[in-house]
PDB file of N, CA and C in Angstrom:
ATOM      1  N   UNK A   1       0.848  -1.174   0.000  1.00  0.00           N
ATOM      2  CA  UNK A   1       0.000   0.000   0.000  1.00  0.00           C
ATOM      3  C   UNK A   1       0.895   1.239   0.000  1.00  0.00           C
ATOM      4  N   UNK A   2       0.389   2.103  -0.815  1.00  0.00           N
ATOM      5  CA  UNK A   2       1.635   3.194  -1.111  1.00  0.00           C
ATOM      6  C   UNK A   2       1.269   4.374   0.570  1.00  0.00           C
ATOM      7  N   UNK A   3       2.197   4.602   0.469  1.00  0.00           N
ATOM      8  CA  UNK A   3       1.986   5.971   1.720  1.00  0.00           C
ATOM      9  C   UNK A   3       0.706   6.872   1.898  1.00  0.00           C
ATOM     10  N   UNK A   4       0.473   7.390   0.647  1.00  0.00           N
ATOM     11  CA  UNK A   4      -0.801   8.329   0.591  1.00  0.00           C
ATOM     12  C   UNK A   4      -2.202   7.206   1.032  1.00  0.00           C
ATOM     13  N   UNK A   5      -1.842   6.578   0.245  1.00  0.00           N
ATOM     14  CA  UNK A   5      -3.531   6.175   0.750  1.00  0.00           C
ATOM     15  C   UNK A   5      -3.715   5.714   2.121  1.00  0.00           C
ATOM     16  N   UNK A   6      -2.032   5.131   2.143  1.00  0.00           N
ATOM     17  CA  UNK A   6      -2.178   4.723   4.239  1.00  0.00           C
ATOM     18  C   UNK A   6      -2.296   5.097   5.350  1.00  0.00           C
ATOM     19  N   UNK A   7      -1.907   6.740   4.539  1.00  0.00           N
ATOM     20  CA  UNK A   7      -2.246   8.180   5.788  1.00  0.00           C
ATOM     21  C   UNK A   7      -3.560   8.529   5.681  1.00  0.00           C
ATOM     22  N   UNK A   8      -4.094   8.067   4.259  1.00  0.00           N
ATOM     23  CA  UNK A   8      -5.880   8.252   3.980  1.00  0.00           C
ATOM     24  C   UNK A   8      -6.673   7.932   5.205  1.00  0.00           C
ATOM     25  N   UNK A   9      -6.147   6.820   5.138  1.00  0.00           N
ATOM     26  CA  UNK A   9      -6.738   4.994   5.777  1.00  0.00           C
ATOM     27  C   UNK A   9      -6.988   5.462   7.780  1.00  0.00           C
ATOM     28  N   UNK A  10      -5.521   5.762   7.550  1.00  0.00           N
ATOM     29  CA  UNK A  10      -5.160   6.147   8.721  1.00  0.00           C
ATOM     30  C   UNK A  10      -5.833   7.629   9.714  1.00  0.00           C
ATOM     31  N   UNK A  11      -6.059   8.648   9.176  1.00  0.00           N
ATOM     32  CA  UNK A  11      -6.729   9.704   9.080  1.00  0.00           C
ATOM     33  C   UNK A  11      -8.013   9.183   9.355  1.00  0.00           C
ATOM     34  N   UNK A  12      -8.641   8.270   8.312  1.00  0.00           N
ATOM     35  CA  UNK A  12      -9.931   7.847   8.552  1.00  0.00           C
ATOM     36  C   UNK A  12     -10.239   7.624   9.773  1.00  0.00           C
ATOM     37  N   UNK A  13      -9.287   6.386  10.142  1.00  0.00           N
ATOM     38  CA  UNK A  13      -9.549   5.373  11.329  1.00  0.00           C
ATOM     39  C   UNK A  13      -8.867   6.250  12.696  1.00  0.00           C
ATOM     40  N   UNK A  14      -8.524   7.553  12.632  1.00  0.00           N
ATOM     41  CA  UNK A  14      -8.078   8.162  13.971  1.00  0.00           C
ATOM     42  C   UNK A  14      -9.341   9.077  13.897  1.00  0.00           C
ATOM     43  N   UNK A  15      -9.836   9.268  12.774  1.00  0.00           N
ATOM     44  CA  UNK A  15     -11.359  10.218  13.553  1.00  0.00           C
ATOM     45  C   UNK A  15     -12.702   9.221  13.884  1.00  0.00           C
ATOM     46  N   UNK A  16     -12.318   8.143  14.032  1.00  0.00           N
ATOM     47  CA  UNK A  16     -13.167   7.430  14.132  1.00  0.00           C
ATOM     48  C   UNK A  16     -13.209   7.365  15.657  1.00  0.00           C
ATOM     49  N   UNK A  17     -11.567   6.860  16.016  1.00  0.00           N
ATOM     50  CA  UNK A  17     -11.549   6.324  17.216  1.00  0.00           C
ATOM     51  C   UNK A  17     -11.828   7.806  18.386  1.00  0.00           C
ATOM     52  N   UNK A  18     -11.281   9.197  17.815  1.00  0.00           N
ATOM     53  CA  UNK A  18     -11.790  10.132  17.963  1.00  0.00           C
ATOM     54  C   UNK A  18     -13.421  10.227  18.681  1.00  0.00           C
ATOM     55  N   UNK A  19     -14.053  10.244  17.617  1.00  0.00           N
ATOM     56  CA  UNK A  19     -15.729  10.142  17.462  1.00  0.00           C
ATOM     57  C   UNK A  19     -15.971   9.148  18.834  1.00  0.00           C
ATOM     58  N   UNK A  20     -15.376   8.432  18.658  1.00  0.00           N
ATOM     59  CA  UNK A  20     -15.835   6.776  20.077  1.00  0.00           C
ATOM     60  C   UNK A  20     -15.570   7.659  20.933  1.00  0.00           C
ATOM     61  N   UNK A  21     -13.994   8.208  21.287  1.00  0.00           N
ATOM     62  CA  UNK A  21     -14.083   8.232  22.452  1.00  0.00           C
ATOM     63  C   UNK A  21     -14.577   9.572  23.179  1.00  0.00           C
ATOM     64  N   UNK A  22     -14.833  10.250  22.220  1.00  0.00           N
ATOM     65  CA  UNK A  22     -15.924  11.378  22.554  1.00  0.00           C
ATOM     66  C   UNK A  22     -17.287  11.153  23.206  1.00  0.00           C
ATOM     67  N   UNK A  23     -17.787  10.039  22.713  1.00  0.00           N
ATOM     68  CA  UNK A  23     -19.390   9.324  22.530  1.00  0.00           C
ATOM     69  C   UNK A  23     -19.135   8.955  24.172  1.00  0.00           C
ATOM     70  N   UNK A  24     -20.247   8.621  25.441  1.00  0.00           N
ATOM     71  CA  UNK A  24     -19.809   8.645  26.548  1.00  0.00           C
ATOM     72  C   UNK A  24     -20.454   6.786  26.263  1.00  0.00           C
ATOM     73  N   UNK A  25     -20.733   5.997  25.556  1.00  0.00           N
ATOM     74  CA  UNK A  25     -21.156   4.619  25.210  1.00  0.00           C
ATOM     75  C   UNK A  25     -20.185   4.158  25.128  1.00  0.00           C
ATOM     76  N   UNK A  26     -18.817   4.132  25.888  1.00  0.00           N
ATOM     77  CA  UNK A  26     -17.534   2.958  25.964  1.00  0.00           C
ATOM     78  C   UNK A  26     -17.425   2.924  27.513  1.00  0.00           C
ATOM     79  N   UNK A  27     -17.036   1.549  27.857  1.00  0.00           N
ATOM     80  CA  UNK A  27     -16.196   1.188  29.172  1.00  0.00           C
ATOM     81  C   UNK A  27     -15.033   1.829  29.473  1.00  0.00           C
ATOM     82  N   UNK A  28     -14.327   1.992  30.357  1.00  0.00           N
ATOM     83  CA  UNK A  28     -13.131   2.680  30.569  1.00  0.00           C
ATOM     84  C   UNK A  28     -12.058   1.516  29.846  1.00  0.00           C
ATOM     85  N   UNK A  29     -11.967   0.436  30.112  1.00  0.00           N
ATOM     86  CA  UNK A  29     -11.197  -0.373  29.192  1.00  0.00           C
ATOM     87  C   UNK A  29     -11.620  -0.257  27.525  1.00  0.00           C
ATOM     88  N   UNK A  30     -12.482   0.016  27.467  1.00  0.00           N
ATOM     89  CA  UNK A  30     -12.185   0.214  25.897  1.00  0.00           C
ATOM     90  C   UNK A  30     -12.018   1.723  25.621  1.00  0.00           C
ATOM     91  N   UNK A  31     -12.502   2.545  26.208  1.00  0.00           N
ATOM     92  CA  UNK A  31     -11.736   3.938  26.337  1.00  0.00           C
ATOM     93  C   UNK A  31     -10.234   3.970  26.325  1.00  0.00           C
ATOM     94  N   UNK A  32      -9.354   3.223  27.048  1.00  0.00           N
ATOM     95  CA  UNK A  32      -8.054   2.853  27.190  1.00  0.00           C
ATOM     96  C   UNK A  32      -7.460   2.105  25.788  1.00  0.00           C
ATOM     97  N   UNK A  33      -8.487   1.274  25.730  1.00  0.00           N
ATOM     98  CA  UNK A  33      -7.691   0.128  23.956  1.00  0.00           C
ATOM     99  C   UNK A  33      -7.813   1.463  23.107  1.00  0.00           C
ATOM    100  N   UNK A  34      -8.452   2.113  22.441  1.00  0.00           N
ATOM    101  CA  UNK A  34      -8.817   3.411  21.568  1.00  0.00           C
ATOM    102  C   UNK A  34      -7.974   3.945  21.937  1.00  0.00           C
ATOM    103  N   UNK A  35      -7.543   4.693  23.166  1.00  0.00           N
ATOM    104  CA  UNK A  35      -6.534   5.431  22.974  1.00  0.00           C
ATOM    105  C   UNK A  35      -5.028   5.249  22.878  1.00  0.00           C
ATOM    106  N   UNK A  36      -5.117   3.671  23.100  1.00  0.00           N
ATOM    107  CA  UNK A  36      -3.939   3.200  22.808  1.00  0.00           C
ATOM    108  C   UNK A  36      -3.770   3.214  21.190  1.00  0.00           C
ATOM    109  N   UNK A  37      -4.788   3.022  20.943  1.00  0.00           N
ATOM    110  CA  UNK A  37      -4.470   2.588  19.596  1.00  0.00           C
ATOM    111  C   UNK A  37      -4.481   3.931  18.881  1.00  0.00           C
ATOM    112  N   UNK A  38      -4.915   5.327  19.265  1.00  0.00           N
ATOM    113  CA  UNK A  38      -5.207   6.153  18.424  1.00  0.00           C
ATOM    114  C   UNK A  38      -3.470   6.341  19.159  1.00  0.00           C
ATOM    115  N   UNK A  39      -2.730   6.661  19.785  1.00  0.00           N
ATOM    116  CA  UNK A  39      -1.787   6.688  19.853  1.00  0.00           C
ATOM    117  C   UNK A  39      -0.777   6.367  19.368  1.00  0.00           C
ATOM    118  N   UNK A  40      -0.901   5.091  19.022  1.00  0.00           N
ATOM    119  CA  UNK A  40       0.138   4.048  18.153  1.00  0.00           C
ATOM    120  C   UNK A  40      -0.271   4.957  16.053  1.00  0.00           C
ATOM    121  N   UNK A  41      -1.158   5.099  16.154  1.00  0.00           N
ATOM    122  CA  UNK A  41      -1.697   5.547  14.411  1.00  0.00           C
ATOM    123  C   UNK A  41      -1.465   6.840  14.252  1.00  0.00           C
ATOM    124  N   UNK A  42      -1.246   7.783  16.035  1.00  0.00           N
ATOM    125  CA  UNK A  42      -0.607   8.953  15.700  1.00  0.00           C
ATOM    126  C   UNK A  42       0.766   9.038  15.574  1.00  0.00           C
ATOM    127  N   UNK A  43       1.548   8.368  15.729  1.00  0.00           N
ATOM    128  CA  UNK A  43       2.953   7.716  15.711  1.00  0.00           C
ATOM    129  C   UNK A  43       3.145   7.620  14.252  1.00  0.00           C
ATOM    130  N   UNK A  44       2.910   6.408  13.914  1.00  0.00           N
ATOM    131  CA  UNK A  44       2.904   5.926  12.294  1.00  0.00           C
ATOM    132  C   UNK A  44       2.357   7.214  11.162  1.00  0.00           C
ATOM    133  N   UNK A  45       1.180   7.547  11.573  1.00  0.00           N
ATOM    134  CA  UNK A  45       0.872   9.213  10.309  1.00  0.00           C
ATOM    135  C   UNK A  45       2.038  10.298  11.216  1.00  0.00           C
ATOM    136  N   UNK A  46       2.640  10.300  11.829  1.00  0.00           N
ATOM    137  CA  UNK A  46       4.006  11.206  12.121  1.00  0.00           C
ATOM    138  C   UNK A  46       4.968  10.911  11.308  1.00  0.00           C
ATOM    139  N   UNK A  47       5.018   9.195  11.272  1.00  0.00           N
ATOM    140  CA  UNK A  47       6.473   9.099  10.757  1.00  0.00           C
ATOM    141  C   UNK A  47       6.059   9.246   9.244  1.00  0.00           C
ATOM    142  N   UNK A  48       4.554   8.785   8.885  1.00  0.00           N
ATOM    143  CA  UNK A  48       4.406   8.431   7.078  1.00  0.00           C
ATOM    144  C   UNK A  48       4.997  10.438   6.961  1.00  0.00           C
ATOM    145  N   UNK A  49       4.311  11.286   7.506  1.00  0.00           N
ATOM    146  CA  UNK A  49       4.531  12.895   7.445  1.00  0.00           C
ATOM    147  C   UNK A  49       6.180  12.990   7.096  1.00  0.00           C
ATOM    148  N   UNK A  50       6.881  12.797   8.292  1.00  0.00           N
ATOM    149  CA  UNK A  50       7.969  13.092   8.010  1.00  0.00           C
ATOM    150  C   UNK A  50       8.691  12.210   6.930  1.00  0.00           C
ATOM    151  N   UNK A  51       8.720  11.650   6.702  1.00  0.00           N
ATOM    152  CA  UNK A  51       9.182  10.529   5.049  1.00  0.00           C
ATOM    153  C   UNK A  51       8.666  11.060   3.878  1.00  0.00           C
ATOM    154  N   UNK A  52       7.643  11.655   3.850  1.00  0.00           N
ATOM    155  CA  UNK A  52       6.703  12.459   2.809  1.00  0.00           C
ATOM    156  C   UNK A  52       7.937  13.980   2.837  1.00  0.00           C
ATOM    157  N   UNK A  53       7.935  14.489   3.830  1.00  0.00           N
ATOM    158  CA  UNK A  53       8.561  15.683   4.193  1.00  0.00           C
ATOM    159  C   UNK A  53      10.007  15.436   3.464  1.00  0.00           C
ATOM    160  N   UNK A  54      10.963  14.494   3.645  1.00  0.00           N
ATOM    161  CA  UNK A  54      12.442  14.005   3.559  1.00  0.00           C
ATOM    162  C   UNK A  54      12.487  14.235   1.430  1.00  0.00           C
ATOM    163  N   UNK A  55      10.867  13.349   1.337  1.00  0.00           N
ATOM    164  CA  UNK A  55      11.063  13.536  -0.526  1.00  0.00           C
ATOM    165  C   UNK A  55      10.771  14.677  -0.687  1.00  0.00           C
ATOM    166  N   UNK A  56      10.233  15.881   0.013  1.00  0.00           N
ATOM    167  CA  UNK A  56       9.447  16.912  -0.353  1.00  0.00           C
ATOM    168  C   UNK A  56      10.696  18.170  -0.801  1.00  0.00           C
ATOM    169  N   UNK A  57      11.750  17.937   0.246  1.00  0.00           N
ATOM    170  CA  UNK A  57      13.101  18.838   0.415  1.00  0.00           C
ATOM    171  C   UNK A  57      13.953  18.176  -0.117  1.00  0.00           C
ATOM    172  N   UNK A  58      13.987  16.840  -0.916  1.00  0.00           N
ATOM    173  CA  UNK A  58      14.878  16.253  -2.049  1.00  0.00           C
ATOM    174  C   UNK A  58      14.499  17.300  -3.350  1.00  0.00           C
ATOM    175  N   UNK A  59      13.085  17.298  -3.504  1.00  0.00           N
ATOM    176  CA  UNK A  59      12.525  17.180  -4.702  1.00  0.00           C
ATOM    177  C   UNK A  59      13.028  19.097  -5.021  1.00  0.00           C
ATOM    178  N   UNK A  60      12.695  19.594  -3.812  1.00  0.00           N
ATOM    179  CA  UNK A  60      12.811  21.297  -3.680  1.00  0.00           C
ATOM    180  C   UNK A  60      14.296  21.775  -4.081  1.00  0.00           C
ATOM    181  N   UNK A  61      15.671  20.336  -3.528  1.00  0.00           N
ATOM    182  CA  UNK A  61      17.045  20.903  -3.642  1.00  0.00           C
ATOM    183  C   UNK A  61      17.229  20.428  -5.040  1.00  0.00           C
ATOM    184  N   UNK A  62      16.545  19.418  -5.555  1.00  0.00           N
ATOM    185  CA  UNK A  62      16.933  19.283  -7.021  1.00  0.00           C
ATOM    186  C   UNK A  62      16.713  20.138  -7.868  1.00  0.00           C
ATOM    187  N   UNK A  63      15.316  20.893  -7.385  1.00  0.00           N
ATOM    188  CA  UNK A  63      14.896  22.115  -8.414  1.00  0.00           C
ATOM    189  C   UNK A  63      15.781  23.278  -8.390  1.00  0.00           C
ATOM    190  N   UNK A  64      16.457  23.520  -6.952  1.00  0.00           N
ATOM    191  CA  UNK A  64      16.946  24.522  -7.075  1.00  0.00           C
ATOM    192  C   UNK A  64      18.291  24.539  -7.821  1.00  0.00           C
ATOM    193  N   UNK A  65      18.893  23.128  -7.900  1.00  0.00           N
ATOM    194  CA  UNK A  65      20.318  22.846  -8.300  1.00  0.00           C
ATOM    195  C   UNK A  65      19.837  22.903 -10.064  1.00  0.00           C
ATOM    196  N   UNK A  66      18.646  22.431 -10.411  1.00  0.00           N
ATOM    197  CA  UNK A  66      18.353  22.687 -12.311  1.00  0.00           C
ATOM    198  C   UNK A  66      17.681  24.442 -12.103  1.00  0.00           C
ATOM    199  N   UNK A  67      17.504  25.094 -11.470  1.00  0.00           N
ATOM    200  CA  UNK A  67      17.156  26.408 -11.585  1.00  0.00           C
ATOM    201  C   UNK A  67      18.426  27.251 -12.107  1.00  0.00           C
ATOM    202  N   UNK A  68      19.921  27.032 -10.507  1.00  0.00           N
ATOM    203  CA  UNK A  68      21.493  27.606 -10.655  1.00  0.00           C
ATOM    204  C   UNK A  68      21.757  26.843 -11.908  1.00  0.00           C
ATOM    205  N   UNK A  69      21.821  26.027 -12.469  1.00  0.00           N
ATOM    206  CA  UNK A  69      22.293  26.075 -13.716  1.00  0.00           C
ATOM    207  C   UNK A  69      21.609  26.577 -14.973  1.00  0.00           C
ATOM    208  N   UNK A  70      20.320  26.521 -15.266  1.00  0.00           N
ATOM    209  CA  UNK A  70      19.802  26.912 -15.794  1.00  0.00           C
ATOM    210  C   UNK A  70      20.166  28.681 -16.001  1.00  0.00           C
ATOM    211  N   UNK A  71      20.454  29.298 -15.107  1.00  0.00           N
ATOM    212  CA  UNK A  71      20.742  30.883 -14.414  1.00  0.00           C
ATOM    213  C   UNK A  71      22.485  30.591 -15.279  1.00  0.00           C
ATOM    214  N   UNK A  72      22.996  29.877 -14.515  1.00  0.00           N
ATOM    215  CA  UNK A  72      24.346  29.821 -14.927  1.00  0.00           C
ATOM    216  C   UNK A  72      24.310  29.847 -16.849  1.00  0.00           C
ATOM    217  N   UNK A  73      23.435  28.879 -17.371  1.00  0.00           N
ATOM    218  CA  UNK A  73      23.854  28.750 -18.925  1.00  0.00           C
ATOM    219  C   UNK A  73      22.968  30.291 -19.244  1.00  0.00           C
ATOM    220  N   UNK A  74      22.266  30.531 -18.791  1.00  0.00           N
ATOM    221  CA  UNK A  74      21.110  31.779 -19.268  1.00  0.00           C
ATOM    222  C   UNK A  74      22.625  32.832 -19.219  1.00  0.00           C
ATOM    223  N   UNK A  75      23.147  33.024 -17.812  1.00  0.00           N
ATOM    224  CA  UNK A  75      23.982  33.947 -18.238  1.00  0.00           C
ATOM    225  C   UNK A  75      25.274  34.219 -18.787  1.00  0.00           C
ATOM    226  N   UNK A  76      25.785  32.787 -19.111  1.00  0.00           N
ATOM    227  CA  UNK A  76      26.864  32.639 -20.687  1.00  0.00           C
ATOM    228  C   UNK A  76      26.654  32.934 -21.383  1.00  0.00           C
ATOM    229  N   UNK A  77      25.350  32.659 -22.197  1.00  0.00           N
ATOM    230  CA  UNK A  77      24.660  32.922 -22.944  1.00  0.00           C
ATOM    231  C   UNK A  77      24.940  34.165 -23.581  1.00  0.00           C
ATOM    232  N   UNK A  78      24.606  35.062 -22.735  1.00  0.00           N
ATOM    233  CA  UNK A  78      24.245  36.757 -22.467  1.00  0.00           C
ATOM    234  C   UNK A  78      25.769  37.165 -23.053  1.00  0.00           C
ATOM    235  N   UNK A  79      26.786  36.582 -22.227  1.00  0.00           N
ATOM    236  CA  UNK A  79      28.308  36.960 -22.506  1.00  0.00           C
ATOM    237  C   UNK A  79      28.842  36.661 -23.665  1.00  0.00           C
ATOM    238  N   UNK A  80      27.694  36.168 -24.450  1.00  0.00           N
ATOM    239  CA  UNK A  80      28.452  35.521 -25.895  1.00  0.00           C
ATOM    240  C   UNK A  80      28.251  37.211 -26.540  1.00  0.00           C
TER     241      UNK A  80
END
Protein backbone atom coordinates (compact mmCIF):
# COMPACT_ATOMS: atom_id res chain seq x y z
CA UNK A 1 0.00 0.00 0.00
CA UNK A 2 1.63 3.19 -1.11
CA UNK A 3 1.99 5.97 1.72
CA UNK A 4 -0.80 8.33 0.59
CA UNK A 5 -3.53 6.18 0.75
CA UNK A 6 -2.18 4.72 4.24
CA UNK A 7 -2.25 8.18 5.79
CA UNK A 8 -5.88 8.25 3.98
CA UNK A 9 -6.74 4.99 5.78
CA UNK A 10 -5.16 6.15 8.72
CA UNK A 11 -6.73 9.70 9.08
CA UNK A 12 -9.93 7.85 8.55
CA UNK A 13 -9.55 5.37 11.33
CA UNK A 14 -8.08 8.16 13.97
CA UNK A 15 -11.36 10.22 13.55
CA UNK A 16 -13.17 7.43 14.13
CA UNK A 17 -11.55 6.32 17.22
CA UNK A 18 -11.79 10.13 17.96
CA UNK A 19 -15.73 10.14 17.46
CA UNK A 20 -15.83 6.78 20.08
CA UNK A 21 -14.08 8.23 22.45
CA UNK A 22 -15.92 11.38 22.55
CA UNK A 23 -19.39 9.32 22.53
CA UNK A 24 -19.81 8.65 26.55
CA UNK A 25 -21.16 4.62 25.21
CA UNK A 26 -17.53 2.96 25.96
CA UNK A 27 -16.20 1.19 29.17
CA UNK A 28 -13.13 2.68 30.57
CA UNK A 29 -11.20 -0.37 29.19
CA UNK A 30 -12.18 0.21 25.90
CA UNK A 31 -11.74 3.94 26.34
CA UNK A 32 -8.05 2.85 27.19
CA UNK A 33 -7.69 0.13 23.96
CA UNK A 34 -8.82 3.41 21.57
CA UNK A 35 -6.53 5.43 22.97
CA UNK A 36 -3.94 3.20 22.81
CA UNK A 37 -4.47 2.59 19.60
CA UNK A 38 -5.21 6.15 18.42
CA UNK A 39 -1.79 6.69 19.85
CA UNK A 40 0.14 4.05 18.15
CA UNK A 41 -1.70 5.55 14.41
CA UNK A 42 -0.61 8.95 15.70
CA UNK A 43 2.95 7.72 15.71
CA UNK A 44 2.90 5.93 12.29
CA UNK A 45 0.87 9.21 10.31
CA UNK A 46 4.01 11.21 12.12
CA UNK A 47 6.47 9.10 10.76
CA UNK A 48 4.41 8.43 7.08
CA UNK A 49 4.53 12.90 7.44
CA UNK A 50 7.97 13.09 8.01
CA UNK A 51 9.18 10.53 5.05
CA UNK A 52 6.70 12.46 2.81
CA UNK A 53 8.56 15.68 4.19
CA UNK A 54 12.44 14.01 3.56
CA UNK A 55 11.06 13.54 -0.53
CA UNK A 56 9.45 16.91 -0.35
CA UNK A 57 13.10 18.84 0.41
CA UNK A 58 14.88 16.25 -2.05
CA UNK A 59 12.52 17.18 -4.70
CA UNK A 60 12.81 21.30 -3.68
CA UNK A 61 17.04 20.90 -3.64
CA UNK A 62 16.93 19.28 -7.02
CA UNK A 63 14.90 22.12 -8.41
CA UNK A 64 16.95 24.52 -7.08
CA UNK A 65 20.32 22.85 -8.30
CA UNK A 66 18.35 22.69 -12.31
CA UNK A 67 17.16 26.41 -11.58
CA UNK A 68 21.49 27.61 -10.65
CA UNK A 69 22.29 26.08 -13.72
CA UNK A 70 19.80 26.91 -15.79
CA UNK A 71 20.74 30.88 -14.41
CA UNK A 72 24.35 29.82 -14.93
CA UNK A 73 23.85 28.75 -18.92
CA UNK A 74 21.11 31.78 -19.27
CA UNK A 75 23.98 33.95 -18.24
CA UNK A 76 26.86 32.64 -20.69
CA UNK A 77 24.66 32.92 -22.94
CA UNK A 78 24.24 36.76 -22.47
CA UNK A 79 28.31 36.96 -22.51
CA UNK A 80 28.45 35.52 -25.89
Amino acid sequence: MDSFKEYDLGISRLDEIIEKLESDDLTLEENIKLYEEGIKLHKKLKQILKSQEGKILMIQQEEEIEFEQISIIGESENEL
